[in-house]
N, C-alpha and C. Protein backbone atom coordinates (compact mmCIF):
# COMPACT_ATOMS: atom_id res chain seq x y z
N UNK A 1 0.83 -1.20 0.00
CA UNK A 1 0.00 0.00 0.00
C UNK A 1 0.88 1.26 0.00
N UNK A 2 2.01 1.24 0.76
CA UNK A 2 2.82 2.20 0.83
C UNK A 2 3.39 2.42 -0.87
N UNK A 3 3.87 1.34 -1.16
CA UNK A 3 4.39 1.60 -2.72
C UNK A 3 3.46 2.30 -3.61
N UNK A 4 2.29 2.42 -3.44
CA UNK A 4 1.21 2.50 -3.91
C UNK A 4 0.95 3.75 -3.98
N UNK A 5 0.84 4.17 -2.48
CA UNK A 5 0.64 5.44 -2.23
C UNK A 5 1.99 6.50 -2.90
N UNK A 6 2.90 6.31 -2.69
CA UNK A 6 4.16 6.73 -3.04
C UNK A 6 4.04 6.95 -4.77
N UNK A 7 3.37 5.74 -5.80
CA UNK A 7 3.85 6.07 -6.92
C UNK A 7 2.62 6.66 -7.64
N UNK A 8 1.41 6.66 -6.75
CA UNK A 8 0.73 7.56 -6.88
C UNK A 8 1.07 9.52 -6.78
N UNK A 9 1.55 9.69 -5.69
CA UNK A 9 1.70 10.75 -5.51
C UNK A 9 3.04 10.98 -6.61
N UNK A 10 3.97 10.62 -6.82
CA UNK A 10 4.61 10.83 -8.13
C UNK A 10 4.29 10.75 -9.49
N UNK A 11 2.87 10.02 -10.02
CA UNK A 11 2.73 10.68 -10.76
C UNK A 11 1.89 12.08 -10.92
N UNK A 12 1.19 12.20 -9.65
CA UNK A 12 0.41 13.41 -9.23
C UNK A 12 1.34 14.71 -9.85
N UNK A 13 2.45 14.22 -8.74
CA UNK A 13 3.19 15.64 -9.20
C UNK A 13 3.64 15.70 -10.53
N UNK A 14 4.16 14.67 -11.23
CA UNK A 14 4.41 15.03 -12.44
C UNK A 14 3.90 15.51 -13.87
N UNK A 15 2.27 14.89 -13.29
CA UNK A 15 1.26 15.53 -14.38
C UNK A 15 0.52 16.83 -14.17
N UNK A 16 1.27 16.95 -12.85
CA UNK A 16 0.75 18.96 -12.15
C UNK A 16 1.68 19.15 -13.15
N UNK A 17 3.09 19.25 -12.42
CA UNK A 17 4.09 19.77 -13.43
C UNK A 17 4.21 19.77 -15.10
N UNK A 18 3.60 19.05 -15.69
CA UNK A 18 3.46 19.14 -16.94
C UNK A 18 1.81 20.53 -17.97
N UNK A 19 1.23 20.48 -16.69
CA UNK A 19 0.56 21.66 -17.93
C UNK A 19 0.58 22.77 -16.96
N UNK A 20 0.59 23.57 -18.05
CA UNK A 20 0.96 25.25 -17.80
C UNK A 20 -0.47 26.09 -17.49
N UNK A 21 -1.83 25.81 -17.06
CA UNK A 21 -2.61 26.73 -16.88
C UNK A 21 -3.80 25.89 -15.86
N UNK A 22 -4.73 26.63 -15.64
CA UNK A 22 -5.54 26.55 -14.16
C UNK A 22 -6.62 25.48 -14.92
N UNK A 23 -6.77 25.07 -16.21
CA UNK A 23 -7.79 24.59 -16.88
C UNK A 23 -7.14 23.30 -16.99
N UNK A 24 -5.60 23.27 -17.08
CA UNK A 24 -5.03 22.02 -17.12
C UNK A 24 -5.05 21.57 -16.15
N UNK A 25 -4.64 21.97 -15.01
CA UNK A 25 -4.71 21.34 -13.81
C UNK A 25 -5.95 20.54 -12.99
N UNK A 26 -6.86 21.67 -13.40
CA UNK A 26 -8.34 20.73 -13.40
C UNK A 26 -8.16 19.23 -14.23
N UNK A 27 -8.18 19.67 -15.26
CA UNK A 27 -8.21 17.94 -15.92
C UNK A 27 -7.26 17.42 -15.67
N UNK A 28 -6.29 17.29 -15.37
CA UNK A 28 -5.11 16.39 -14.63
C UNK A 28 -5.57 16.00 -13.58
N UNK A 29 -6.33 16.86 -12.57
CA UNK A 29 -6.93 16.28 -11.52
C UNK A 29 -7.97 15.37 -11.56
N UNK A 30 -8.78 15.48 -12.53
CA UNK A 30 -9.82 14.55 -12.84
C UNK A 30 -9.94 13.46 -13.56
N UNK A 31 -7.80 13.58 -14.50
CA UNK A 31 -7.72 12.54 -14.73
C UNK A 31 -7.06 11.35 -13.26
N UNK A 32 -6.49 12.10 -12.49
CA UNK A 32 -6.09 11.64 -11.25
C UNK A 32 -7.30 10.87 -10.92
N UNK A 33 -7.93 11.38 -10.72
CA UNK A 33 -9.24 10.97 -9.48
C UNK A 33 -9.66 9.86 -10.44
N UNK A 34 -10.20 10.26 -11.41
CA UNK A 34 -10.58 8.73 -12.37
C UNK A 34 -9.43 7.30 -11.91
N UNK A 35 -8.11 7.68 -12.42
CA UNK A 35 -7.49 6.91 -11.65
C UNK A 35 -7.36 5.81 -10.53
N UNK A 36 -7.32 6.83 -9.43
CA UNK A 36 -7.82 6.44 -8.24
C UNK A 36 -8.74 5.64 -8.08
N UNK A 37 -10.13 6.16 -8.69
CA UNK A 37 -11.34 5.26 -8.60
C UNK A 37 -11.41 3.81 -9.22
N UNK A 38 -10.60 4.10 -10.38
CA UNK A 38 -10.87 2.87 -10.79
C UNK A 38 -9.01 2.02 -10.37
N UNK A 39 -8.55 1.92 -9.62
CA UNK A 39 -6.94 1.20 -8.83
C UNK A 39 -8.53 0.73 -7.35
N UNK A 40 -9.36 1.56 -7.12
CA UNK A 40 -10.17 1.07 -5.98
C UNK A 40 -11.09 0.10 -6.41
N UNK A 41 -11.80 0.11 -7.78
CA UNK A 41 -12.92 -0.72 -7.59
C UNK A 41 -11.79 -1.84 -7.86
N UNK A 42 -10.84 -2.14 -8.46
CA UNK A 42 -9.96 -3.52 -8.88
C UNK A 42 -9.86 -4.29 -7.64
């Protein structure tokens, strides 16, 4: 779970770090969260 958590949050940051405006970051986040949801229902 720890590994988990860990390579989660690295790619978090790296797909913040990759777009340049407040509209990107939204959808990076929502591609995050999609993510998330579906690493939970598995």
């Amino acid at each position: 779970m720890k590994t988990f958590a860990t390579s989660l949050l690295l790619i978090c940051v790296l797909t913040l770090t990759a777009c340049n405006t407040v509209k990107g970051v939204g959808q990076d986040l929502q591609k995050a969260g999609s993510a998330i949801e579906g690493a939970v229902k598995k």
